[in-house]
PDB file of N, CA and C in Angstrom:
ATOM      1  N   UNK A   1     -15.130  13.372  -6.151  1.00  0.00           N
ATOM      2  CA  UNK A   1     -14.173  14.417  -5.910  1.00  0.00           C
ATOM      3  C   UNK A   1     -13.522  14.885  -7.203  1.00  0.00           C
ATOM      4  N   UNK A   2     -13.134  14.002  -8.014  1.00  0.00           N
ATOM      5  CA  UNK A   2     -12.426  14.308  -9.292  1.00  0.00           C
ATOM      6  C   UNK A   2     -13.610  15.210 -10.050  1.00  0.00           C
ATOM      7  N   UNK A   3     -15.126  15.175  -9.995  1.00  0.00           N
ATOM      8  CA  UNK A   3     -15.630  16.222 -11.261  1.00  0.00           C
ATOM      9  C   UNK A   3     -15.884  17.739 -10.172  1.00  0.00           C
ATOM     10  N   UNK A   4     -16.067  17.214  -8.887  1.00  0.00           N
ATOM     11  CA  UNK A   4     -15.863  18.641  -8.126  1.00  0.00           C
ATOM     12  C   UNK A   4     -14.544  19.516  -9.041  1.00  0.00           C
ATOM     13  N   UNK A   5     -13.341  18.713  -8.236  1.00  0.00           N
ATOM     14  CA  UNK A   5     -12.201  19.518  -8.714  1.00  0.00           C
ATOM     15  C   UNK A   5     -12.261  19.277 -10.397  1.00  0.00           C
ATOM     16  N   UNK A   6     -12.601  18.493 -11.577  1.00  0.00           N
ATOM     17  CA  UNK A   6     -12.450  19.035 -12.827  1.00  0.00           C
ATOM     18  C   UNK A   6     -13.597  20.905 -13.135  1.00  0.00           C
ATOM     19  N   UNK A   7     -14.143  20.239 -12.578  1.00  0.00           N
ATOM     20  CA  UNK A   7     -15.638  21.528 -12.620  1.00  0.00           C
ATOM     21  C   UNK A   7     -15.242  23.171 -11.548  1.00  0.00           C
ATOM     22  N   UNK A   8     -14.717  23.230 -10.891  1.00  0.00           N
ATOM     23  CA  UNK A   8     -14.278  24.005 -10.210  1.00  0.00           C
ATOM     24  C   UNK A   8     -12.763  24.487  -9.917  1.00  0.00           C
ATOM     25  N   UNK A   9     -11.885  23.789 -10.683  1.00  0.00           N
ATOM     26  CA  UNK A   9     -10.762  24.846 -10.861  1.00  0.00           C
ATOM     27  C   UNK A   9     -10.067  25.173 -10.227  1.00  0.00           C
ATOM     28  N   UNK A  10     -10.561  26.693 -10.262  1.00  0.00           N
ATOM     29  CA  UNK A  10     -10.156  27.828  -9.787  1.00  0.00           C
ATOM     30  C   UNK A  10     -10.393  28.081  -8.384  1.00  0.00           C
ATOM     31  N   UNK A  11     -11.720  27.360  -8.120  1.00  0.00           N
ATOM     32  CA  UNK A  11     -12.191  27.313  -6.440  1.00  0.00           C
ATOM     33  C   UNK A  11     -11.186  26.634  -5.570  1.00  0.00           C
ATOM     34  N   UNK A  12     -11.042  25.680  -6.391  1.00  0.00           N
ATOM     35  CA  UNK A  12     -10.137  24.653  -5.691  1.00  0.00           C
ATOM     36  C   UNK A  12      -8.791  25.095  -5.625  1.00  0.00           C
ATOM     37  N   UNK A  13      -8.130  25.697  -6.666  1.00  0.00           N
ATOM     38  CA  UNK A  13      -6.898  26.492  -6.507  1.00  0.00           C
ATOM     39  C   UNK A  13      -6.343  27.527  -5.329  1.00  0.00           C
ATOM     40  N   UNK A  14      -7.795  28.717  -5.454  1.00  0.00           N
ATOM     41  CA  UNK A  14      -7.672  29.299  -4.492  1.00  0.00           C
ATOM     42  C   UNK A  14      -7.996  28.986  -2.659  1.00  0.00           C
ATOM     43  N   UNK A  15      -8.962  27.549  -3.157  1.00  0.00           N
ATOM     44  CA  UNK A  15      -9.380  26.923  -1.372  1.00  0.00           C
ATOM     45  C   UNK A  15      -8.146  26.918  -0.972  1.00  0.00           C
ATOM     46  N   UNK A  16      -7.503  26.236  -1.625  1.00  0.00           N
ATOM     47  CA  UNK A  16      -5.921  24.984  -1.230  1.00  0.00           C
ATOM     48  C   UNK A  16      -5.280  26.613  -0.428  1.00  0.00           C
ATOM     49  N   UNK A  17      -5.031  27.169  -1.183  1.00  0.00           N
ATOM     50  CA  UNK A  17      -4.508  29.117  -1.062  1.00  0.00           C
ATOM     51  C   UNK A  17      -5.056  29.552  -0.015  1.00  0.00           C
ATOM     52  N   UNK A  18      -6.253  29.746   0.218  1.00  0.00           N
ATOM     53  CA  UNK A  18      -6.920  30.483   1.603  1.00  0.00           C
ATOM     54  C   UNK A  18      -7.315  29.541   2.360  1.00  0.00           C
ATOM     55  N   UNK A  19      -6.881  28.260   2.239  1.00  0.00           N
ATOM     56  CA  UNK A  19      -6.747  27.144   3.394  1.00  0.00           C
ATOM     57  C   UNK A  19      -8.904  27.338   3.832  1.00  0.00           C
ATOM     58  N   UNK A  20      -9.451  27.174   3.212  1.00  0.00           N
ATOM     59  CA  UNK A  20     -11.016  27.285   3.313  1.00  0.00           C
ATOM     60  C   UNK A  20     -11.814  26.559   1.951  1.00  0.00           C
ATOM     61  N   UNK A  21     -11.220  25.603   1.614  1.00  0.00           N
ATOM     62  CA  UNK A  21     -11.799  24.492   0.551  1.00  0.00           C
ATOM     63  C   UNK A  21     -13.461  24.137   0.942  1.00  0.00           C
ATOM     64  N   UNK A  22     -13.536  23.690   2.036  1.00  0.00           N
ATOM     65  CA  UNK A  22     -14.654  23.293   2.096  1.00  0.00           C
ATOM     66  C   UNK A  22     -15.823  24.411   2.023  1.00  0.00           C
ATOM     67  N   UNK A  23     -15.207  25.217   2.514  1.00  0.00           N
ATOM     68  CA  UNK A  23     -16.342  26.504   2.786  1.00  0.00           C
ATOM     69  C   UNK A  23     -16.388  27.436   1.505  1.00  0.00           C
ATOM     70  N   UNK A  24     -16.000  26.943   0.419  1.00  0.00           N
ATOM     71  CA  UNK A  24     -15.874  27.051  -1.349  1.00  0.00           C
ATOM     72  C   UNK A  24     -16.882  26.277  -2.035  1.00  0.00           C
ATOM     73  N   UNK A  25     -16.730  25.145  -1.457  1.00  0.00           N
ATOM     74  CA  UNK A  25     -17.073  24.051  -2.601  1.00  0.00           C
ATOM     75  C   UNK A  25     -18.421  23.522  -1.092  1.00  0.00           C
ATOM     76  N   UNK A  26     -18.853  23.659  -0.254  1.00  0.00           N
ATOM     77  CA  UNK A  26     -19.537  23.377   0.362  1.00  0.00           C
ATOM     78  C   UNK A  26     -20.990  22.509  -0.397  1.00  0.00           C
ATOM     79  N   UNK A  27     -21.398  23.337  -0.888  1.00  0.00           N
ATOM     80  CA  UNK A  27     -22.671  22.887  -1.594  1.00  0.00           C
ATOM     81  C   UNK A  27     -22.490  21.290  -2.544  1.00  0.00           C
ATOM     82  N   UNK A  28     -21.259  21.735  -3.029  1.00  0.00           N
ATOM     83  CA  UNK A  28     -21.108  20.476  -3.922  1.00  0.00           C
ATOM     84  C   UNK A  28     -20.281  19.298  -3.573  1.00  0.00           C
ATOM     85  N   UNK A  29     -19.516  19.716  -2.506  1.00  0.00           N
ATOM     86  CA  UNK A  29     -19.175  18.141  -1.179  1.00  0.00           C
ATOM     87  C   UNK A  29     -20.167  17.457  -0.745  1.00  0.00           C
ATOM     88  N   UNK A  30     -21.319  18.615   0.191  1.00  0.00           N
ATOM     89  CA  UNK A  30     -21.988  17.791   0.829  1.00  0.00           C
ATOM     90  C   UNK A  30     -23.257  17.587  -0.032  1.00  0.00           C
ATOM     91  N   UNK A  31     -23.360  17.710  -1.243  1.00  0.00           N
ATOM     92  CA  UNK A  31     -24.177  16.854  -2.607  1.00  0.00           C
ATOM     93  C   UNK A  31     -23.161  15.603  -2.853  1.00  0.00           C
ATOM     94  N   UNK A  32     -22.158  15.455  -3.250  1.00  0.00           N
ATOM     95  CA  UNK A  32     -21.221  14.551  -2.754  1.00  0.00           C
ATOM     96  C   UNK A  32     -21.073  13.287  -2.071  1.00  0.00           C
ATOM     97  N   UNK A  33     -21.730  14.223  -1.126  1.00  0.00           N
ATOM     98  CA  UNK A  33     -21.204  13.381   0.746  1.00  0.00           C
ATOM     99  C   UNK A  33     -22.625  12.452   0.455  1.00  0.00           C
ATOM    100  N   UNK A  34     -23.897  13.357   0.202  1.00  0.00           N
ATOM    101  CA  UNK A  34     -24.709  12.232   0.215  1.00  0.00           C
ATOM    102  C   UNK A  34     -24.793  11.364  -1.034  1.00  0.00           C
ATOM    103  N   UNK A  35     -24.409  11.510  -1.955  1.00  0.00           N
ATOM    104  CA  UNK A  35     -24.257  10.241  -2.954  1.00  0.00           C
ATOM    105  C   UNK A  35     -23.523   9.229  -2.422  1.00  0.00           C
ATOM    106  N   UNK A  36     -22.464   9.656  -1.830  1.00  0.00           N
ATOM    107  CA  UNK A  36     -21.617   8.210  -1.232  1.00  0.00           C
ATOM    108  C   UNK A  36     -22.305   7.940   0.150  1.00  0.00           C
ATOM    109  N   UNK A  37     -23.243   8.298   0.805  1.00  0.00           N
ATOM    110  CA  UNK A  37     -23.849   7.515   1.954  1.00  0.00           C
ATOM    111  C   UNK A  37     -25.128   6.658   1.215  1.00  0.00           C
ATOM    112  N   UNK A  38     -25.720   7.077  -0.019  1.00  0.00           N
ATOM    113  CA  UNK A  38     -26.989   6.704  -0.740  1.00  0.00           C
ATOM    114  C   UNK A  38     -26.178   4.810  -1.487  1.00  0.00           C
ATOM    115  N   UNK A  39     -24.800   5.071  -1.921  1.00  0.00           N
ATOM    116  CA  UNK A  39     -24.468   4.376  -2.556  1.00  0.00           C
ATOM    117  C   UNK A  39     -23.153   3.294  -2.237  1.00  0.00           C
ATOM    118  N   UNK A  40     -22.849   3.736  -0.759  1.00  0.00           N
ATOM    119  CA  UNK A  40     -21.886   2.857  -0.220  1.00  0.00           C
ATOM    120  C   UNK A  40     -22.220   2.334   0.449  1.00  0.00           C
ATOM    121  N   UNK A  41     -22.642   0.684   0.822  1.00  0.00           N
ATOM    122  CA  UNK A  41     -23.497   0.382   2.710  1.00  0.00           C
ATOM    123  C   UNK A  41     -22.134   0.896   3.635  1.00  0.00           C
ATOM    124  N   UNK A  42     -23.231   0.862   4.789  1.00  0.00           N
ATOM    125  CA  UNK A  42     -23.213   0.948   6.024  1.00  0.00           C
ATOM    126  C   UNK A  42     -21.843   0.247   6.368  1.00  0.00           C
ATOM    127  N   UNK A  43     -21.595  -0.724   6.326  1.00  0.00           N
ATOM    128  CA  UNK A  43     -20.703  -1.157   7.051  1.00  0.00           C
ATOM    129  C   UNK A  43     -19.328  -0.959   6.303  1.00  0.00           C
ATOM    130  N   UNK A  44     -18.846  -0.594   5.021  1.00  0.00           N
ATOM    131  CA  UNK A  44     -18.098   0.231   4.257  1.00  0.00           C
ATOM    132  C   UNK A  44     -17.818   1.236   5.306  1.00  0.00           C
ATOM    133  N   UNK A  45     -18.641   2.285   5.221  1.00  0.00           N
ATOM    134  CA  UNK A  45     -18.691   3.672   6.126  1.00  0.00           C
ATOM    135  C   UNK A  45     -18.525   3.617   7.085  1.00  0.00           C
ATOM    136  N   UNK A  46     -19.179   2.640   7.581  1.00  0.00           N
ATOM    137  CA  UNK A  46     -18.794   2.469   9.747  1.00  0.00           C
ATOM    138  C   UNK A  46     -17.222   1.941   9.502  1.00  0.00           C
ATOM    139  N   UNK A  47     -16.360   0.965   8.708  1.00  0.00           N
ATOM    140  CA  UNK A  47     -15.290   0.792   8.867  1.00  0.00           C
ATOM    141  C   UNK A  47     -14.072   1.826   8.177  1.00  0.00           C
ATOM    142  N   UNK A  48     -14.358   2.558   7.557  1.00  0.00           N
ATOM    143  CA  UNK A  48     -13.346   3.585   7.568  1.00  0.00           C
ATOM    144  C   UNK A  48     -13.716   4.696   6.528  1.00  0.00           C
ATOM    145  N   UNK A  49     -13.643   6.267   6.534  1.00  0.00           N
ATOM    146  CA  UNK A  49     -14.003   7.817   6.034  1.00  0.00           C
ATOM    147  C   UNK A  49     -13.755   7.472   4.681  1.00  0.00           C
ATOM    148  N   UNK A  50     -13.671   6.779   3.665  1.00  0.00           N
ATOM    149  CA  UNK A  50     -13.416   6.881   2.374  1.00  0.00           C
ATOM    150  C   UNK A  50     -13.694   8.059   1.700  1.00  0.00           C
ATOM    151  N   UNK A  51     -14.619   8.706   1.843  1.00  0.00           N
ATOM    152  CA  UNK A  51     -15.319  10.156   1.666  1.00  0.00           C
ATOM    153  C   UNK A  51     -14.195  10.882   1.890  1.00  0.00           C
ATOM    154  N   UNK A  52     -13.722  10.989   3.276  1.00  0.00           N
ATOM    155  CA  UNK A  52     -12.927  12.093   3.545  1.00  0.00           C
ATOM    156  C   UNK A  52     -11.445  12.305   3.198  1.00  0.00           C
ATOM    157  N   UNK A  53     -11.047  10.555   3.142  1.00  0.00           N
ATOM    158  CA  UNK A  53      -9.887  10.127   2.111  1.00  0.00           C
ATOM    159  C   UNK A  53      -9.904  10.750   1.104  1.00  0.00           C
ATOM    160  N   UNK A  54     -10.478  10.526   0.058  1.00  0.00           N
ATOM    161  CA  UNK A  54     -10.586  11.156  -1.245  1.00  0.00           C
ATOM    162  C   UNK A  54     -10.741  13.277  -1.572  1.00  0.00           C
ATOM    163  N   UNK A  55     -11.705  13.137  -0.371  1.00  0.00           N
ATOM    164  CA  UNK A  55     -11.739  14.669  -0.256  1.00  0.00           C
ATOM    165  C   UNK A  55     -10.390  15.377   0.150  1.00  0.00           C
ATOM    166  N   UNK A  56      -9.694  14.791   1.205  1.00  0.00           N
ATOM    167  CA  UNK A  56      -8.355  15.516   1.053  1.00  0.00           C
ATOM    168  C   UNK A  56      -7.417  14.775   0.055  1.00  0.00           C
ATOM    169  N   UNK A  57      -7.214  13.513  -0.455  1.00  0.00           N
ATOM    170  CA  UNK A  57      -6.696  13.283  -1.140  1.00  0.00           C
ATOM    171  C   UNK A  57      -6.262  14.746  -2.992  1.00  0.00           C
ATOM    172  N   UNK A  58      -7.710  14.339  -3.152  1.00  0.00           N
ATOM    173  CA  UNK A  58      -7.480  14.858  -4.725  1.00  0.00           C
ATOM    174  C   UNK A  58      -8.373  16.035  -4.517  1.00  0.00           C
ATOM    175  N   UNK A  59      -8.968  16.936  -3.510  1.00  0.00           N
ATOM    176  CA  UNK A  59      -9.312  18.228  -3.519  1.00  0.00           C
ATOM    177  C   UNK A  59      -8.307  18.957  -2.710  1.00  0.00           C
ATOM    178  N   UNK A  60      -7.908  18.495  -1.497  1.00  0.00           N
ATOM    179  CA  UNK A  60      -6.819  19.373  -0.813  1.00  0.00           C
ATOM    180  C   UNK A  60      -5.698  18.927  -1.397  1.00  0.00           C
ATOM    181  N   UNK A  61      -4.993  18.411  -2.290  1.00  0.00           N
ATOM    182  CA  UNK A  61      -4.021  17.903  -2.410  1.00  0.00           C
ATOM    183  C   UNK A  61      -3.177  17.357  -1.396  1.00  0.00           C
ATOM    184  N   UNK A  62      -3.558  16.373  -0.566  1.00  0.00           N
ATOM    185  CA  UNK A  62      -3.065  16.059   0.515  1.00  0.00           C
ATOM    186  C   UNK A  62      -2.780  16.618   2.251  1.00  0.00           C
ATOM    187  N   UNK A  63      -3.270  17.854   1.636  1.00  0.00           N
ATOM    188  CA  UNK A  63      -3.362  18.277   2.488  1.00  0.00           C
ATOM    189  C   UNK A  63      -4.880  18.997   3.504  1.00  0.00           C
ATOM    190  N   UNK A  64      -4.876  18.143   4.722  1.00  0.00           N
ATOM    191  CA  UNK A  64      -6.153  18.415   5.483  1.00  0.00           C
ATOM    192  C   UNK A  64      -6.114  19.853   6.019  1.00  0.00           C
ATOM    193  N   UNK A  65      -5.043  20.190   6.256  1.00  0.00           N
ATOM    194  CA  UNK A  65      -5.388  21.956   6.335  1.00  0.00           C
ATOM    195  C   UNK A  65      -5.858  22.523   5.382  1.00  0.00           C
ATOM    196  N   UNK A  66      -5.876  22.307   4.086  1.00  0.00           N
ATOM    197  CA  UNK A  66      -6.606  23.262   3.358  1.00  0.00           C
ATOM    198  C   UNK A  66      -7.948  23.032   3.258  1.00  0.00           C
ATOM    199  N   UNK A  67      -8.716  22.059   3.792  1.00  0.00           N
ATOM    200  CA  UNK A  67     -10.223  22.298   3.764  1.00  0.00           C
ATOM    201  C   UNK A  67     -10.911  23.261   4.977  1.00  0.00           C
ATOM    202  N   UNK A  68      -9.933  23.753   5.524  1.00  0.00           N
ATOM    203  CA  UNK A  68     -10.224  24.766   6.480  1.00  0.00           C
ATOM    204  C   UNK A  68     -11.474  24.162   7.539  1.00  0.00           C
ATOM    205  N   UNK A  69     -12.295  24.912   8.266  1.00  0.00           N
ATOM    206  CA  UNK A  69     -13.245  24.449   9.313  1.00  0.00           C
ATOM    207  C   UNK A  69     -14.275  23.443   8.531  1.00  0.00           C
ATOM    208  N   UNK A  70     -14.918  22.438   9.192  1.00  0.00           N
ATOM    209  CA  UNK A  70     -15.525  21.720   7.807  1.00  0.00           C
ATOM    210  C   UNK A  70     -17.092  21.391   9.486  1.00  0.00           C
TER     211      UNK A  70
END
């Protein structure tokens, strides 16, 4: 999540703004999404979204409304 948002900025500025983050940065979450299913086991993932933690953490800035419909 941190080189999404170092690498994208401005996307991320304006997602947070038009409350539609994900549907910005789409391509490069769910490139993302599968590195952390390739590189976290299974039972990590079955016990709790760490992915999605971090994604609203430090791309929405805390906030899950701004990744808009996902």
């Amino acid at each position: 999540m941190s080189e999404i948002k170092l690498y994208n900025e401005a996307k991320v500025s304006e997602g947070r703004r038009q409350k539609d983050l994900y549907e910005r940065l789409k391509e490069d979450i769910e490139r993302g999404r599968q590195m952390y299913a390739e590189r976290v086991p299974g039972s990590v993932r079955d016990s709790t979204n760490y992915f999605y933690d971090e994604l609203v953490r430090i791309l929405a800035g805390g906030d899950a409304g701004a990744l808009g419909p996902m």
